[in-house]
Protein backbone atom coordinates (compact mmCIF):
# COMPACT_ATOMS: atom_id res chain seq x y z
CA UNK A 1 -10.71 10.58 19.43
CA UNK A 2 -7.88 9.35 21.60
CA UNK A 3 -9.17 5.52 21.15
CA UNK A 4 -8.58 6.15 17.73
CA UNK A 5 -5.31 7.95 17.59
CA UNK A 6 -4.15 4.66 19.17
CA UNK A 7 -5.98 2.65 16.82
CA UNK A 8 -4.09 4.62 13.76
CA UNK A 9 -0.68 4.06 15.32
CA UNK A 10 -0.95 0.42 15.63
CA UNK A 11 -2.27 0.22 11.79
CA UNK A 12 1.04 2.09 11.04
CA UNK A 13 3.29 0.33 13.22
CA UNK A 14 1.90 -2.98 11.68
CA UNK A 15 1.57 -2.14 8.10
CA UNK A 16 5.62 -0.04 9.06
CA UNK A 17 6.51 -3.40 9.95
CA UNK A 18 5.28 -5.66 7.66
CA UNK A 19 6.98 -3.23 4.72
CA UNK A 20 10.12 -3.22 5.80
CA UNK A 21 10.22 -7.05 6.62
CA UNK A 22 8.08 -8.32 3.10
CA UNK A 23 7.82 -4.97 1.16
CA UNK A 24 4.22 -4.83 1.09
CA UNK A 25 1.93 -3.04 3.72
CA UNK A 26 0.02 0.02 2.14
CA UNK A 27 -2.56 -1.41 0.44
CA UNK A 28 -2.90 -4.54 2.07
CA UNK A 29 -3.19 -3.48 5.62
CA UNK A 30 -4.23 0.06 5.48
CA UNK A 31 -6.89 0.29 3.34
CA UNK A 32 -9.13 -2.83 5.26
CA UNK A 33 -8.52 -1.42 8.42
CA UNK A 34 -9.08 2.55 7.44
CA UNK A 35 -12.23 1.01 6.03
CA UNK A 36 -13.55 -1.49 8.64
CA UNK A 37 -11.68 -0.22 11.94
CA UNK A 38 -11.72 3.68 11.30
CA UNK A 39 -14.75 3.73 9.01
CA UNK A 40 -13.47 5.75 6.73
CA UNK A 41 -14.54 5.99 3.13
CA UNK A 42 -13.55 3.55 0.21
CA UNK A 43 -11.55 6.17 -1.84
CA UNK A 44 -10.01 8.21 1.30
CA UNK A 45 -8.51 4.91 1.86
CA UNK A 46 -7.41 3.79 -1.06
CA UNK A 47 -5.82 7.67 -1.41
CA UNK A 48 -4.72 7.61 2.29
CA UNK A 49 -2.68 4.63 2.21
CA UNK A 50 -0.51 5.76 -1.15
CA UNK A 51 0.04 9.01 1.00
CA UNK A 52 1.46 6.55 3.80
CA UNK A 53 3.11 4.26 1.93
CA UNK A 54 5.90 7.24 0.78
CA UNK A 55 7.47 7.65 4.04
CA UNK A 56 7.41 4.16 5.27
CA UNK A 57 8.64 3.33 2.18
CA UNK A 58 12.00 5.81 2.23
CA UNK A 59 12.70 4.35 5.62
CA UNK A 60 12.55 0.84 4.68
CA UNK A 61 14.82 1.92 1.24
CA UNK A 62 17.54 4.14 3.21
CA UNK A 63 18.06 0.47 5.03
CA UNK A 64 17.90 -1.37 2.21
CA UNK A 65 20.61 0.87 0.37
CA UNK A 66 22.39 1.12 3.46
CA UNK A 67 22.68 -2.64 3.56
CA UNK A 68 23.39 -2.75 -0.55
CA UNK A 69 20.16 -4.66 -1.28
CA UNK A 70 18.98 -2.53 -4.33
CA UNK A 71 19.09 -3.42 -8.10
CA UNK A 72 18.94 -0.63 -9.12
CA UNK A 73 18.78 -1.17 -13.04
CA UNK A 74 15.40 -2.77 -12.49
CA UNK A 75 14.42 0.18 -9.61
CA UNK A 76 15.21 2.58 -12.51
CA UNK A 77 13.02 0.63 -15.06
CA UNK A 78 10.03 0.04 -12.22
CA UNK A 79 10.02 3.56 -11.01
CA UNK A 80 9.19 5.00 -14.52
CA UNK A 81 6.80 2.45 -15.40
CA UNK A 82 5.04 3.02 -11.53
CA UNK A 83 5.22 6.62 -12.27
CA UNK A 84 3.06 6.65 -15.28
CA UNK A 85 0.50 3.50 -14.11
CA UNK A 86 0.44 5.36 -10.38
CA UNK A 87 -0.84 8.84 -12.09
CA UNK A 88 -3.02 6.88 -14.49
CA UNK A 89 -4.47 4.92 -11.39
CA UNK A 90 -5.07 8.16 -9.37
CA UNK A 91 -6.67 9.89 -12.06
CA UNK A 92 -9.18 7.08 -12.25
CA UNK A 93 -9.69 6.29 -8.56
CA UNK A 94 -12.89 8.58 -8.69
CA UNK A 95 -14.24 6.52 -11.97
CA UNK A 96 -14.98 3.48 -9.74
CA UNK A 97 -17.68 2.90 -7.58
CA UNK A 98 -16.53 1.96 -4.28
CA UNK A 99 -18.26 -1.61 -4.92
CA UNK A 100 -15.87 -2.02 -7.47
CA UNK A 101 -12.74 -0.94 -6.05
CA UNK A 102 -13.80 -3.35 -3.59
CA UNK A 103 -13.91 -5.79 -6.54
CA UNK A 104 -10.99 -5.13 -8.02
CA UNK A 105 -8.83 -4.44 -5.04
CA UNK A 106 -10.10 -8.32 -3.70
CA UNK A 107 -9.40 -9.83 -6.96
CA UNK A 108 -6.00 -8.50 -6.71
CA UNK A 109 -5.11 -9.68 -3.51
CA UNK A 110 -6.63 -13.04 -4.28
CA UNK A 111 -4.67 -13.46 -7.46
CA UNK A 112 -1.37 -12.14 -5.64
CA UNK A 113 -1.71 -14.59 -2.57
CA UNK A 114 -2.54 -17.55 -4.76
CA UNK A 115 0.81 -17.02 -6.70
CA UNK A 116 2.74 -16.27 -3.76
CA UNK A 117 1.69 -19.26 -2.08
CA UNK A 118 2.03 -21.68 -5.37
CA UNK A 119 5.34 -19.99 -6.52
């Protein structure tokens, strides 16, 4: 259990990292390694890491308003519209197979890296 508690705080301090610096993190580090390093289950992951990304998230924003890097017109506009599509999403985490959030959840990185890295 111990090899693993250390295990779990490295994935934080990573993905902690990597959200405050780029604003991304949760998804895209947590849920591979809760699945492949921890071996835990498809939608415990998924779940897990929106249960993470809160706090690491209010850190990373008391800096950012701190430091006046907020618009917060659009965060006002983005956090209603997440609101609604986050309670949709968790309501239908359980639909999918975890083959296809497996699918989906690679298709979605794949699309996102190919326009970051063309854009």
């Amino acid at each position: 259990m111990k090899k693993n508690k250390i295990k779990m705080f490295i994935i934080g301090t990573v993905t902690g990292f990597i959200n405050g610096l780029l604003g991304s993190g949760g998804g895209t580090i947590i849920v591979p390694t809760m699945e492949r390093i921890l071996k835990i289950e498809t939608h415990k992951a998924h779940a897990t890491a929106i249960a993470v990304i809160f706090p690491i998230s209010f850190i990373s924003a008391m800096i950012y308003i701190k430091n006046q890097n907020i618009e917060w017109v659009s965060t006002g506009y983005i956090t209603i519209g997440g609101v609604i599509g986050g309670f949709i999403g968790a309501k239908l985490l359980n639909k999918f197979s975890s083959k296809w959030l497996h699918r989906i959840f690679g298709l979605v990185m794949i699309i996102t890296g190919v326009r970051m890295v063309f854009s």
